[in-house]
N, C-alpha and C. Protein backbone atom coordinates (compact mmCIF):
# COMPACT_ATOMS: atom_id res chain seq x y z
N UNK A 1 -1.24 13.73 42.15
CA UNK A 1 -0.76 13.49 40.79
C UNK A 1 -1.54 14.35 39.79
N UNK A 2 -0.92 14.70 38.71
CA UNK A 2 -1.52 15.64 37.83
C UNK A 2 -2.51 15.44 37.07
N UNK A 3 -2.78 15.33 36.49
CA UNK A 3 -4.02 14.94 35.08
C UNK A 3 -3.17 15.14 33.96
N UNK A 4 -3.61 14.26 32.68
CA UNK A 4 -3.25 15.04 31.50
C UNK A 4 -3.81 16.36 31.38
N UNK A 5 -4.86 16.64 31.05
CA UNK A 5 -5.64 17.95 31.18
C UNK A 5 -4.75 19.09 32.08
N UNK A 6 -4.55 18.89 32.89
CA UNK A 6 -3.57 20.05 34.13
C UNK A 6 -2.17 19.89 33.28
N UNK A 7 -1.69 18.78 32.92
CA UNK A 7 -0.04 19.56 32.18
C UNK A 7 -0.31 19.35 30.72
N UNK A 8 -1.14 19.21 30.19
CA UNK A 8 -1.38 20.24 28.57
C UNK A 8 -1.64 21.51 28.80
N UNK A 9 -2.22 21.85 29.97
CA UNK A 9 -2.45 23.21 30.34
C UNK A 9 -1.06 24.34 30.76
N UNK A 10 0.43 23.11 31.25
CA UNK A 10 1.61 23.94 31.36
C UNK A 10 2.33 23.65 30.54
N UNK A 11 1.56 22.63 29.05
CA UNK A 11 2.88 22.68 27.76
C UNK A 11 3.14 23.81 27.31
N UNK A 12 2.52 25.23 27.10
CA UNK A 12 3.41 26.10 26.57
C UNK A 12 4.46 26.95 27.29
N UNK A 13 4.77 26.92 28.78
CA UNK A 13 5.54 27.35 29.48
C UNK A 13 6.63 25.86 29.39
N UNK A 14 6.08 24.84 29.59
CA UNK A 14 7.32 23.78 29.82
C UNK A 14 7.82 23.39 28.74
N UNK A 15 7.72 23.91 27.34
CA UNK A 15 8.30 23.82 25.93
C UNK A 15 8.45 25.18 25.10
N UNK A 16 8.17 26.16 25.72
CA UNK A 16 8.63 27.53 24.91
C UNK A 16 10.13 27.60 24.60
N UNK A 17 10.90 27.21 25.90
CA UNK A 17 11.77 27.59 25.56
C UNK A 17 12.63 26.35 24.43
N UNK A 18 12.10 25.72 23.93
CA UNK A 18 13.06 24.39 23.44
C UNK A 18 12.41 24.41 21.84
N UNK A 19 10.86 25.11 21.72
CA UNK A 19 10.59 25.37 20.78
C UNK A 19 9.98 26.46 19.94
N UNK A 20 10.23 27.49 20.95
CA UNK A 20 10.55 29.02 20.78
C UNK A 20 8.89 29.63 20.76
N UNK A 21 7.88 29.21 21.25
CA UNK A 21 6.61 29.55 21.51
C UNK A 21 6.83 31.09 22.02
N UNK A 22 6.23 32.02 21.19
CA UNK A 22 5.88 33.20 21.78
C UNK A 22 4.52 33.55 22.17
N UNK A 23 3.72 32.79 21.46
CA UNK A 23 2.16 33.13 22.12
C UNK A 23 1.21 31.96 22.39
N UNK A 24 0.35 31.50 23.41
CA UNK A 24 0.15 30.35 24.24
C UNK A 24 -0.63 29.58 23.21
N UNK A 25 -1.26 30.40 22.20
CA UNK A 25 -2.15 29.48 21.10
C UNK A 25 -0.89 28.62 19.96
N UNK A 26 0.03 28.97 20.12
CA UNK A 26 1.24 27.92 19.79
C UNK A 26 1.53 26.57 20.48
N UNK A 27 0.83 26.56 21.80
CA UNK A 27 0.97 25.55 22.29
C UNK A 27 0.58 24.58 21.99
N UNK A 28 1.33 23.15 22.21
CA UNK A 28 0.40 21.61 22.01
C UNK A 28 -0.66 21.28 22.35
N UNK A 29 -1.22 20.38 21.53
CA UNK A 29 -2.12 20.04 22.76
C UNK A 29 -3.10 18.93 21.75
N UNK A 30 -3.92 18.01 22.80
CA UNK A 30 -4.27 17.20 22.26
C UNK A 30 -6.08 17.25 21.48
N UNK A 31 -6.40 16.45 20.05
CA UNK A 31 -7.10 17.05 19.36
C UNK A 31 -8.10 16.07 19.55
N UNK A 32 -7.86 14.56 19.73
CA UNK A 32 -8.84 14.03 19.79
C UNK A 32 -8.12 12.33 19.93
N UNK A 33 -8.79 11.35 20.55
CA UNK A 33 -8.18 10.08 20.26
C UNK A 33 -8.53 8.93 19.47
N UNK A 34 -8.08 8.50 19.08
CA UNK A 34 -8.65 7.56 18.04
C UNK A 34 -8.63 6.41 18.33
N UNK A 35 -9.32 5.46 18.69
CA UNK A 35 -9.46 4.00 19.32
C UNK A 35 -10.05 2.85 18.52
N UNK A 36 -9.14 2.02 18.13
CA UNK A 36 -9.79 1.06 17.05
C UNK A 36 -9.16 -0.42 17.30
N UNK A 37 -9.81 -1.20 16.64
CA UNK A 37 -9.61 -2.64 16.99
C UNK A 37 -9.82 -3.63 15.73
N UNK A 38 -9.03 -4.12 14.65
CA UNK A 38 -9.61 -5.16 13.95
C UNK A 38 -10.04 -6.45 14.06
N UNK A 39 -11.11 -6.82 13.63
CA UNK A 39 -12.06 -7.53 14.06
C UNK A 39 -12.41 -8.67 12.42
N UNK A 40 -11.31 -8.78 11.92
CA UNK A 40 -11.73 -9.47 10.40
C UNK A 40 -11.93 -10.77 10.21
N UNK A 41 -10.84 -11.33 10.94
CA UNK A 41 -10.83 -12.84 11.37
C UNK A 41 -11.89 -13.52 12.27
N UNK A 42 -12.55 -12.62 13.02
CA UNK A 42 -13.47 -13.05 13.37
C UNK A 42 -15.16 -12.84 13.09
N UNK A 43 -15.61 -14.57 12.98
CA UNK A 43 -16.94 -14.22 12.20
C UNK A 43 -18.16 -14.48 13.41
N UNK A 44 -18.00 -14.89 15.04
CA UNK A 44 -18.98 -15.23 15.73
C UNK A 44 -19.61 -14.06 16.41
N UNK A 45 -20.67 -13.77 16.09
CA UNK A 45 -21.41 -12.89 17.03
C UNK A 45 -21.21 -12.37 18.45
N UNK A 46 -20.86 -13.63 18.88
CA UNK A 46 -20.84 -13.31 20.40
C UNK A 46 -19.03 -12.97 20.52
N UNK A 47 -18.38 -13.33 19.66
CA UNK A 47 -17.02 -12.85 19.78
C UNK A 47 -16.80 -11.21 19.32
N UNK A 48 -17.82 -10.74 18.15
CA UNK A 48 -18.03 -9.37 17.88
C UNK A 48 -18.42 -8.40 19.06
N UNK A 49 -19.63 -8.88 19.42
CA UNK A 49 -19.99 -8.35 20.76
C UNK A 49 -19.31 -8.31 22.08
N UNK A 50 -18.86 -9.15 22.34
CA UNK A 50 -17.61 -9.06 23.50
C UNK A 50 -16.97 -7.84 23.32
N UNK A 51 -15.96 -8.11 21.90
CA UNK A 51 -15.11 -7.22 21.45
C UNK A 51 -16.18 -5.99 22.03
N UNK A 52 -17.03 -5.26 21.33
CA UNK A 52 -17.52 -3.85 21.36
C UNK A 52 -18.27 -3.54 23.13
N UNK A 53 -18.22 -4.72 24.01
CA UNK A 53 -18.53 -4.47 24.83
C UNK A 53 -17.26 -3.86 25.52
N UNK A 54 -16.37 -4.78 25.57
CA UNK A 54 -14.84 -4.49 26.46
C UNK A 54 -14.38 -3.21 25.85
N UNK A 55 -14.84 -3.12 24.52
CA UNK A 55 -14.00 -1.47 24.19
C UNK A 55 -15.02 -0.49 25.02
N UNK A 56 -16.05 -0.25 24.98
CA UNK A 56 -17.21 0.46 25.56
C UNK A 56 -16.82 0.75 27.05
N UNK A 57 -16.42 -0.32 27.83
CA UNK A 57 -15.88 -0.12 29.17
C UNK A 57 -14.60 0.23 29.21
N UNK A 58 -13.42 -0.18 28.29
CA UNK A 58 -12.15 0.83 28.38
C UNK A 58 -12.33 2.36 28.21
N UNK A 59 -13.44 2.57 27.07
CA UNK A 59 -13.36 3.82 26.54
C UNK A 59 -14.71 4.87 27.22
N UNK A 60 -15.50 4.20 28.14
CA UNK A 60 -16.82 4.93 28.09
C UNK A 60 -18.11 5.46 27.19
N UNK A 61 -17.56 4.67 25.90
CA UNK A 61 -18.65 5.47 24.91
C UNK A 61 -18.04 3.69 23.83
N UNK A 62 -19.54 3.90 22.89
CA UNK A 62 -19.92 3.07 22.22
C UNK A 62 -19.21 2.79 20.83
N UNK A 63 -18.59 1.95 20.50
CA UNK A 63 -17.97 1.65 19.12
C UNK A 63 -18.47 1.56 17.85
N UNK A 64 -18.08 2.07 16.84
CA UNK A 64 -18.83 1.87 15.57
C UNK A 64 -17.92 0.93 15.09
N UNK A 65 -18.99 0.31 14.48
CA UNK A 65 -18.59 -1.39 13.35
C UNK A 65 -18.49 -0.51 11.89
N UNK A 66 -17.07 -0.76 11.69
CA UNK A 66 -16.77 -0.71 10.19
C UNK A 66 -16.61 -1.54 9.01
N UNK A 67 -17.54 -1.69 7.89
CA UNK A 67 -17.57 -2.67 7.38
C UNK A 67 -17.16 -2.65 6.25
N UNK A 68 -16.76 -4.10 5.71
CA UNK A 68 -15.42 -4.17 4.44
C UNK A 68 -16.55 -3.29 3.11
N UNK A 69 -15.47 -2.81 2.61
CA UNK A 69 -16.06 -2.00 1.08
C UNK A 69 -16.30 -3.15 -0.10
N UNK A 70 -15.33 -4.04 0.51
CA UNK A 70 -15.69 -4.90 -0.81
C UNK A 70 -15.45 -6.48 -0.27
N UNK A 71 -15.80 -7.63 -1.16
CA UNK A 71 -15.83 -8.24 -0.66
C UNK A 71 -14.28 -8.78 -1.24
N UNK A 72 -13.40 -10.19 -0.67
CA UNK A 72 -12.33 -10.31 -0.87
C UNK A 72 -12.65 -11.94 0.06
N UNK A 73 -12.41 -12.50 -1.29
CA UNK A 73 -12.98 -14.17 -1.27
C UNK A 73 -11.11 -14.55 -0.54
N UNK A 74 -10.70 -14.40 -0.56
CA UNK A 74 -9.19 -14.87 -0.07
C UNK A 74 -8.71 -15.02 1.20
N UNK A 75 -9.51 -13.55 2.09
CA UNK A 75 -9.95 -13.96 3.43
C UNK A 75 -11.08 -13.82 4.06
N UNK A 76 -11.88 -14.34 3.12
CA UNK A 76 -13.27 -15.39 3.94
C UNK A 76 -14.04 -14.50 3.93
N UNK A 77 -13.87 -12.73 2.94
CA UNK A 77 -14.47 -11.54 3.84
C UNK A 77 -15.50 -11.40 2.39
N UNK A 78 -16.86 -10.56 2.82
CA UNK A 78 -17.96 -10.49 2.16
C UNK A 78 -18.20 -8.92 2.60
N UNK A 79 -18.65 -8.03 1.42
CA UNK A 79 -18.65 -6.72 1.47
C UNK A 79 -20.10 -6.67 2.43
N UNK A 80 -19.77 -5.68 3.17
CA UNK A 80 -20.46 -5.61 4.64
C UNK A 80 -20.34 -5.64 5.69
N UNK A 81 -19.31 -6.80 6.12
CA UNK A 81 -18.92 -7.69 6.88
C UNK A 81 -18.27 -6.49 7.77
N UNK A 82 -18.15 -6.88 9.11
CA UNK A 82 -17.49 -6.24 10.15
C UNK A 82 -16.24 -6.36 9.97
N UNK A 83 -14.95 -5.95 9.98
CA UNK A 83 -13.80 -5.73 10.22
C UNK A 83 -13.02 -4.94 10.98
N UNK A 84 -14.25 -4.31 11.59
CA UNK A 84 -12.95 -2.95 12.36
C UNK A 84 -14.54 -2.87 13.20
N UNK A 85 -13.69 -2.30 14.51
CA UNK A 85 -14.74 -1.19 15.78
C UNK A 85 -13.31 -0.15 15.97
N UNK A 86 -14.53 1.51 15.45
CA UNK A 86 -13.21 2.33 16.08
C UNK A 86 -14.38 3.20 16.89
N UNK A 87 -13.64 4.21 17.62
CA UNK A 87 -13.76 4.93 18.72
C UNK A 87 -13.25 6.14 18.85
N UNK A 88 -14.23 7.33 18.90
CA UNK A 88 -13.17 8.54 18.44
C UNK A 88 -13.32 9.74 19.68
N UNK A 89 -12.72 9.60 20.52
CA UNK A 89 -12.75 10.28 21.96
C UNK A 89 -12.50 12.03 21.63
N UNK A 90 -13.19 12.53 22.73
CA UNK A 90 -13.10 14.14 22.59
C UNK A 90 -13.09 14.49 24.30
N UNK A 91 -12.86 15.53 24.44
CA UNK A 91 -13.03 16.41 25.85
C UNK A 91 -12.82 15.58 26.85
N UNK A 92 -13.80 15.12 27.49
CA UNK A 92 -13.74 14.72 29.31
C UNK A 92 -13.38 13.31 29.08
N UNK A 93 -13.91 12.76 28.46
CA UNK A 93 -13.41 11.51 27.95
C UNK A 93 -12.42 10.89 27.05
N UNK A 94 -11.87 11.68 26.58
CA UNK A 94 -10.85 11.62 25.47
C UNK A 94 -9.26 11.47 27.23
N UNK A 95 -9.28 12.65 27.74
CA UNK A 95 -8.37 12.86 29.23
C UNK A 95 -8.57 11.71 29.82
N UNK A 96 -10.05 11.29 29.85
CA UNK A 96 -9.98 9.90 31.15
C UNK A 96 -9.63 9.22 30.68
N UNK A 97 -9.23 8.54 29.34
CA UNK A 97 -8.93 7.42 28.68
C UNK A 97 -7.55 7.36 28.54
N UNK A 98 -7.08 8.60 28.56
CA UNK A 98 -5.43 8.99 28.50
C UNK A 98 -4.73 8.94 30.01
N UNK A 99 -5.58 9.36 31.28
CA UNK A 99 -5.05 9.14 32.12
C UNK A 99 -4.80 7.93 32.84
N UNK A 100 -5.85 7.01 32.22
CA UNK A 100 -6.07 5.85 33.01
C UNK A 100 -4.75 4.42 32.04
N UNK A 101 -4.72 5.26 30.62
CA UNK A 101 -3.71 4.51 29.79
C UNK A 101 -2.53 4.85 30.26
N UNK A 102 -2.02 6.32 30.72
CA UNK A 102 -0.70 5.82 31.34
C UNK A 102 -0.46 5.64 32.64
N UNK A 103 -1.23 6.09 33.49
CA UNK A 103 -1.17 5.96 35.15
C UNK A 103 -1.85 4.54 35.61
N UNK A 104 -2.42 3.39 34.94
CA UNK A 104 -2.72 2.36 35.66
C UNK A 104 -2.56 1.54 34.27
N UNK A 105 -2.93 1.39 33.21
CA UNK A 105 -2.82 0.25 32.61
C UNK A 105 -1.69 -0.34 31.60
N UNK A 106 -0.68 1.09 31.14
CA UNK A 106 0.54 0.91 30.64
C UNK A 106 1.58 0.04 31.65
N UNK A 107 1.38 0.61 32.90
CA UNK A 107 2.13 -0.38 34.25
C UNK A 107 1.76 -1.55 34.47
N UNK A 108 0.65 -1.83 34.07
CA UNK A 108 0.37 -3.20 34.03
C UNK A 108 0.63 -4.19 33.06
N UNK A 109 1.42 -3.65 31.79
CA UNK A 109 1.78 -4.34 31.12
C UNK A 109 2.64 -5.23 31.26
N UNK A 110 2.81 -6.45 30.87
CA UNK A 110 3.67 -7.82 31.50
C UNK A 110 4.81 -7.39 31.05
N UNK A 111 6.55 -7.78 31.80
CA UNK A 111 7.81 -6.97 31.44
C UNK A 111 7.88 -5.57 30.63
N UNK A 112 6.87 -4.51 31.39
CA UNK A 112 6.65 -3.32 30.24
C UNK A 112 7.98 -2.77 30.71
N UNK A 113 8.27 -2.17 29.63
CA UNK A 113 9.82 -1.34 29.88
C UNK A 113 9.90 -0.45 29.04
N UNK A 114 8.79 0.11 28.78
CA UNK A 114 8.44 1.78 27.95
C UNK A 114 7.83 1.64 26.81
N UNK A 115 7.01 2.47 25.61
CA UNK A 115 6.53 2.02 24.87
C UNK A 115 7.70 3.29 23.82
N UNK A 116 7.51 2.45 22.37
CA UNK A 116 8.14 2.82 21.45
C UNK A 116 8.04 4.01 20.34
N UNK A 117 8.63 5.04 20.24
CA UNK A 117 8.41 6.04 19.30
C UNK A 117 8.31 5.78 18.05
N UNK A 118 8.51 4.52 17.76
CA UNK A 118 8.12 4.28 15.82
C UNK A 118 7.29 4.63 15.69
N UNK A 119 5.70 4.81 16.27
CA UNK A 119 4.42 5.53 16.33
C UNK A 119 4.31 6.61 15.92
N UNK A 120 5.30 7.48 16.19
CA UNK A 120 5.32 9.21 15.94
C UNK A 120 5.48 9.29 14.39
N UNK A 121 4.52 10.28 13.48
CA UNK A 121 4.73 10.55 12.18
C UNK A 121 4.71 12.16 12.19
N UNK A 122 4.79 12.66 10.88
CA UNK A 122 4.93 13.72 10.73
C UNK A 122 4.18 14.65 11.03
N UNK A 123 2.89 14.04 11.20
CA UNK A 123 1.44 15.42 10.94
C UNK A 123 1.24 15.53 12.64
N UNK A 124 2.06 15.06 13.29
CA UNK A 124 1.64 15.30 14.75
C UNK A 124 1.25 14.24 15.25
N UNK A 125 0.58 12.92 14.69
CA UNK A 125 0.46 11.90 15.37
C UNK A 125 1.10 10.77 15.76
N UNK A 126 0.52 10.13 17.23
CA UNK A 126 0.72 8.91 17.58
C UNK A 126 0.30 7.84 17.57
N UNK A 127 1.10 6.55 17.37
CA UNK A 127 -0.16 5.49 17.17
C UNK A 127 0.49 4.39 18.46
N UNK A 128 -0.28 4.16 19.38
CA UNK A 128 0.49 3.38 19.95
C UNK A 128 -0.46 1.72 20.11
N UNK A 129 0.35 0.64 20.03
CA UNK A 129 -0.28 -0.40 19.58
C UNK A 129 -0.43 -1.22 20.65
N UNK A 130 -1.32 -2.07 21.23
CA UNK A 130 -1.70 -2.80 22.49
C UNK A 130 -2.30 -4.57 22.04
N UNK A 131 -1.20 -4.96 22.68
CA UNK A 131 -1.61 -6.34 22.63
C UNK A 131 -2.94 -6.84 22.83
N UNK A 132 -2.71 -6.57 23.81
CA UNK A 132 -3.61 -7.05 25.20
C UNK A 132 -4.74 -6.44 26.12
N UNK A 133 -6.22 -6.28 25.45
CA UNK A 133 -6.35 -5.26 26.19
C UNK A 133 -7.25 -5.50 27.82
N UNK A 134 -6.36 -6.52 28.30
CA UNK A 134 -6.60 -6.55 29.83
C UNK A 134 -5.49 -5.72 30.55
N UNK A 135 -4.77 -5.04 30.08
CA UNK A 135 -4.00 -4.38 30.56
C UNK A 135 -4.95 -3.37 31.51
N UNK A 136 -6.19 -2.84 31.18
CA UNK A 136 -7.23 -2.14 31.43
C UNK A 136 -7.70 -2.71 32.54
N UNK A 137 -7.48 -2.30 33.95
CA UNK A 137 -8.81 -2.59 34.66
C UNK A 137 -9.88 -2.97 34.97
N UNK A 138 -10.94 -2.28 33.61
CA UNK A 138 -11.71 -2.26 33.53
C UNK A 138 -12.43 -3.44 33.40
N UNK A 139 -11.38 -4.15 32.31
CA UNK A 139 -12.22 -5.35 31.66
C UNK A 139 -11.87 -6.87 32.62
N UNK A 140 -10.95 -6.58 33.85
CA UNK A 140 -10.86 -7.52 34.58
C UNK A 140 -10.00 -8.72 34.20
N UNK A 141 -9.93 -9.56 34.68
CA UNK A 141 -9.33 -11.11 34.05
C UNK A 141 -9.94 -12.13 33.67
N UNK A 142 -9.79 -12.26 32.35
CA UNK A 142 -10.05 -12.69 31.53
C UNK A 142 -9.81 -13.90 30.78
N UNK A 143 -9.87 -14.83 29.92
CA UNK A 143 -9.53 -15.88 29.54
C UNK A 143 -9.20 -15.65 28.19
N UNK A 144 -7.81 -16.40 28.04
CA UNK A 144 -6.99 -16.14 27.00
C UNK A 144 -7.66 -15.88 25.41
N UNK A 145 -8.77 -16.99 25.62
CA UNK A 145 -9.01 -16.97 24.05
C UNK A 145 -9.83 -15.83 23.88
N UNK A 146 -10.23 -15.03 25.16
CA UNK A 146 -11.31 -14.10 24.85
C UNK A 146 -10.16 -12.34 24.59
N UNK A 147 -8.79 -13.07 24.41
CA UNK A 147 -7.83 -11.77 24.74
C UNK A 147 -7.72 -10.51 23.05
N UNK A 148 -8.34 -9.74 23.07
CA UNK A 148 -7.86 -8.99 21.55
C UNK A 148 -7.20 -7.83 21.73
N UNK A 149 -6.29 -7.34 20.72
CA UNK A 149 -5.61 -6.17 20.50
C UNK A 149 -6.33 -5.05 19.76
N UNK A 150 -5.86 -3.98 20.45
CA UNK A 150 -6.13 -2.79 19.86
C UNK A 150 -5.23 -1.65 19.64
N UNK A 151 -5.42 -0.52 18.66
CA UNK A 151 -4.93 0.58 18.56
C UNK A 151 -4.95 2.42 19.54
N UNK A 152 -4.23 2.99 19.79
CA UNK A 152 -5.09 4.30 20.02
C UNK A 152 -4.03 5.73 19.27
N UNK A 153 -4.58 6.09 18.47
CA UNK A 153 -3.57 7.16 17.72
C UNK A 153 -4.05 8.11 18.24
N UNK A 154 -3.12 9.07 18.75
CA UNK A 154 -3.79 10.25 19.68
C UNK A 154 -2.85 11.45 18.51
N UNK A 155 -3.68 12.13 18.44
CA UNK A 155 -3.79 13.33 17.37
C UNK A 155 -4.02 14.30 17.82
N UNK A 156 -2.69 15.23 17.43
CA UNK A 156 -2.37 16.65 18.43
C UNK A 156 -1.99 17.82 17.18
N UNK A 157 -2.04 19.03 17.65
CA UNK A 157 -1.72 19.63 16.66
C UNK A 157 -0.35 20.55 16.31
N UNK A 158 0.22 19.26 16.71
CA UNK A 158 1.83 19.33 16.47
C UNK A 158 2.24 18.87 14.64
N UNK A 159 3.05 19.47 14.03
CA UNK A 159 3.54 19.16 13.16
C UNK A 159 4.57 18.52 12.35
N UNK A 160 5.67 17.93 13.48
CA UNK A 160 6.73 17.08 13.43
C UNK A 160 6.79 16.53 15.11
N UNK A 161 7.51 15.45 14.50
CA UNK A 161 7.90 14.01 15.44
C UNK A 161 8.91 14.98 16.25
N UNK A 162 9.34 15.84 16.60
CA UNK A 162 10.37 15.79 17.84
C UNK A 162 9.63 16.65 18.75
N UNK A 163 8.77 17.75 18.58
CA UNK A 163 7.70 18.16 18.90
C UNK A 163 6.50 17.28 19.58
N UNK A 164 6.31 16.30 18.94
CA UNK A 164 5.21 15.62 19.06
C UNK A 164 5.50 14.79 20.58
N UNK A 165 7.21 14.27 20.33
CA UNK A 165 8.07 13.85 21.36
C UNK A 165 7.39 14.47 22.85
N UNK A 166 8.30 15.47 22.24
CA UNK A 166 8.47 16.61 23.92
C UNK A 166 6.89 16.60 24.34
N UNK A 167 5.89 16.78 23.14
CA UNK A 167 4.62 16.91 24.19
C UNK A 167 4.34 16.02 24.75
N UNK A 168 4.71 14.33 24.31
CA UNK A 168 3.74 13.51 25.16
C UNK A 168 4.42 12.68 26.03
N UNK A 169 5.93 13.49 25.93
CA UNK A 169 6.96 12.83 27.39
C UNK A 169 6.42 13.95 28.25
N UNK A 170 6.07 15.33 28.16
CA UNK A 170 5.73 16.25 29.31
C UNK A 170 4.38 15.94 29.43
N UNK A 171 3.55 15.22 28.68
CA UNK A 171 2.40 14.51 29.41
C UNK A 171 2.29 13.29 30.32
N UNK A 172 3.52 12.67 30.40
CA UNK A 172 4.07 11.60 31.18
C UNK A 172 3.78 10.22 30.58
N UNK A 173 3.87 10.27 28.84
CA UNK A 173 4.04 9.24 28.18
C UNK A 173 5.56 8.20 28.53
N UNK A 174 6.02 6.95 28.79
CA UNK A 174 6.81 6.29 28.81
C UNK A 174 7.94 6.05 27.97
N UNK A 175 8.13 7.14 26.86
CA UNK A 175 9.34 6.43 26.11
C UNK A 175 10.02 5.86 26.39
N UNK A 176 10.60 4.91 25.67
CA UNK A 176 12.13 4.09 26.20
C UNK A 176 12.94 5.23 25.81
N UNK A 177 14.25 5.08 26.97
CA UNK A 177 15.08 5.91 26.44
C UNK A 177 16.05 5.62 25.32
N UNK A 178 15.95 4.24 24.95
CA UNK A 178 16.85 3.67 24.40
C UNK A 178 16.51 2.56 23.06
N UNK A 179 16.43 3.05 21.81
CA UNK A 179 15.47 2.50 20.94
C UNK A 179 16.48 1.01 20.63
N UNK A 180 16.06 0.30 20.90
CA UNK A 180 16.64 -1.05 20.15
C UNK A 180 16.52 -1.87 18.91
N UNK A 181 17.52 -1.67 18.36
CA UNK A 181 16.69 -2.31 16.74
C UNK A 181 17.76 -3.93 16.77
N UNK A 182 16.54 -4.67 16.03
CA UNK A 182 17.50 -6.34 15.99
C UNK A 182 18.39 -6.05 14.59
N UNK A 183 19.37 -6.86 14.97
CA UNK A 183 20.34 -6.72 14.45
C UNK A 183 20.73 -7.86 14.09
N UNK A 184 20.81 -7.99 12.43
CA UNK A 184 20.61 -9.78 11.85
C UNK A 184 21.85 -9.49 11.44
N UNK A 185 22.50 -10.98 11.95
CA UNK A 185 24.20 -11.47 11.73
C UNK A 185 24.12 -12.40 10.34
N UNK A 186 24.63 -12.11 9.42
CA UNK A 186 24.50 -12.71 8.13
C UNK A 186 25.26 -13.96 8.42
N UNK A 187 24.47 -15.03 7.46
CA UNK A 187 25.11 -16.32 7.86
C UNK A 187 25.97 -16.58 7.05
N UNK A 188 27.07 -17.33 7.34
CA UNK A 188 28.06 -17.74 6.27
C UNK A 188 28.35 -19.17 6.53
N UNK A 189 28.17 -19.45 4.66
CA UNK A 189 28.79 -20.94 4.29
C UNK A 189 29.43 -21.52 4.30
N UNK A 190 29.17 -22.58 4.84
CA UNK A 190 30.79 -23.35 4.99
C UNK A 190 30.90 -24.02 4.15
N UNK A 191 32.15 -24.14 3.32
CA UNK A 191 32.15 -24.91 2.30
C UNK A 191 32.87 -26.59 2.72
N UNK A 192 32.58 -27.19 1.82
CA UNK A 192 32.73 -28.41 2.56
C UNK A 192 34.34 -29.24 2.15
N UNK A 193 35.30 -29.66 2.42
CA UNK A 193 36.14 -29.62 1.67
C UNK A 193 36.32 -30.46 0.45
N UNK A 194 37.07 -30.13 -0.01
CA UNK A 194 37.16 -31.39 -1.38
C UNK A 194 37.85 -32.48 -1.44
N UNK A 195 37.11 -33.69 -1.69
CA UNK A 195 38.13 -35.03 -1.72
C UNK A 195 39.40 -34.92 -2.77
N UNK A 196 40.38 -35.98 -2.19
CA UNK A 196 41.45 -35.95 -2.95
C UNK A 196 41.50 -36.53 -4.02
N UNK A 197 41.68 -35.59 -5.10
CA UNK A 197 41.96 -36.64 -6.71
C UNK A 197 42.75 -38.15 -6.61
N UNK A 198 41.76 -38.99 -7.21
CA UNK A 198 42.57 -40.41 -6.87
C UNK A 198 43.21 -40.68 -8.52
N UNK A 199 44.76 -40.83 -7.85
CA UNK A 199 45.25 -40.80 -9.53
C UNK A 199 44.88 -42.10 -10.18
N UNK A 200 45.05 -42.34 -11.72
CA UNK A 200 44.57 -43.52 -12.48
C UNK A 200 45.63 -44.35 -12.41
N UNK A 201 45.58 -46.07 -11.79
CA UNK A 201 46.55 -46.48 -12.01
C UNK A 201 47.26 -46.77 -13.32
């Protein structure tokens, strides 16, 4: 099986012709990953630490705690305060984190049936969003209440979403082929009927 690394290395032959690449420094390719997790709602130590441990073993490298700019009495938050661990992957590790996200832990997702292109924006990036992050191997099985979600926006130096497409389906990203949007049936009133005028004797 390939690596990401080995077919970013044949995106400019396996997309020249669809997006007219004449010289190989035109090619895609990926810039760096971005790995983050909010953490606002929670105020216990040992629930912070968990969190930055389990990211540390998905990702191989250590999380920085980002803390609120200000404080905001409405949800419970005090300027300082932890709210975010992100994670910003490069080179050998940036690939292992990408290979192991779609070749073992995207498949492990419960009824997974592809992940969704609403993620794709204009400047080239992806954001793709994770429930669950025992999907990972790494972190083993786990107990529900200890379960948190995370982000990973992978940032390429592509400049539009159909582009951005083709590179990370020829990296062997999962799109669905088939985007489904819900579709709300407007309700209608029933009116109730009207009693019969009772004439005056």
């Amino acid at each position: 099986m390939e690596t990401i690394k080995q077919k970013t290395a044949k995106a400019f032959d396996a997309l020249k012709g669809e997006f007219g690449y004449t010289n190989p420094m035109q090619a895609p390719k990926i810039l760096k990953v971005v790995v983050s997790s909010g953490v606002g709602g929670k105020k216990d130590k040992k629930q912070l630490e968990l969190i930055a441990d389990r990211l540390s073993k998905i990702t191989g490298q250590k999380p920085a705690r980002k803390g609120a700019k200000v404080s905001l009495a409405a949800f419970k938050v005090r300027q300082g305060d932890t709210v975010g661990m992100q994670i910003t992957l490069r080179g050998a590790r940036m690939y292992d984190f990408l290979d192991r996200l779609v070749n073992i832990a995207l498949p492990r997702t419960k009824d997974f049936r592809g992940i969704s292109s609403n993620g794709l924006d204009e400047m080239g990036n992806y954001t793709l969003g994770i429930k669950e992050h025992t999907i990972f191997a790494e972190t083993g099985d786990e107990e529900l209440r200890d379960v948190f979600g995370l982000a990973a926006t992978i940032v390429t130096n592509v400049k539009n979403k159909a582009e951005t497409k083709a590179f990370l389906t020829h990296l062997g990203f999962p799109f669905k082929k088939v985007e489904t949007k819900e579709v709300r049936v407007p309700r209608t009133r029933v009116r109730k009927p009207k009693a019969p005028a009772v004439a005056a004797a």
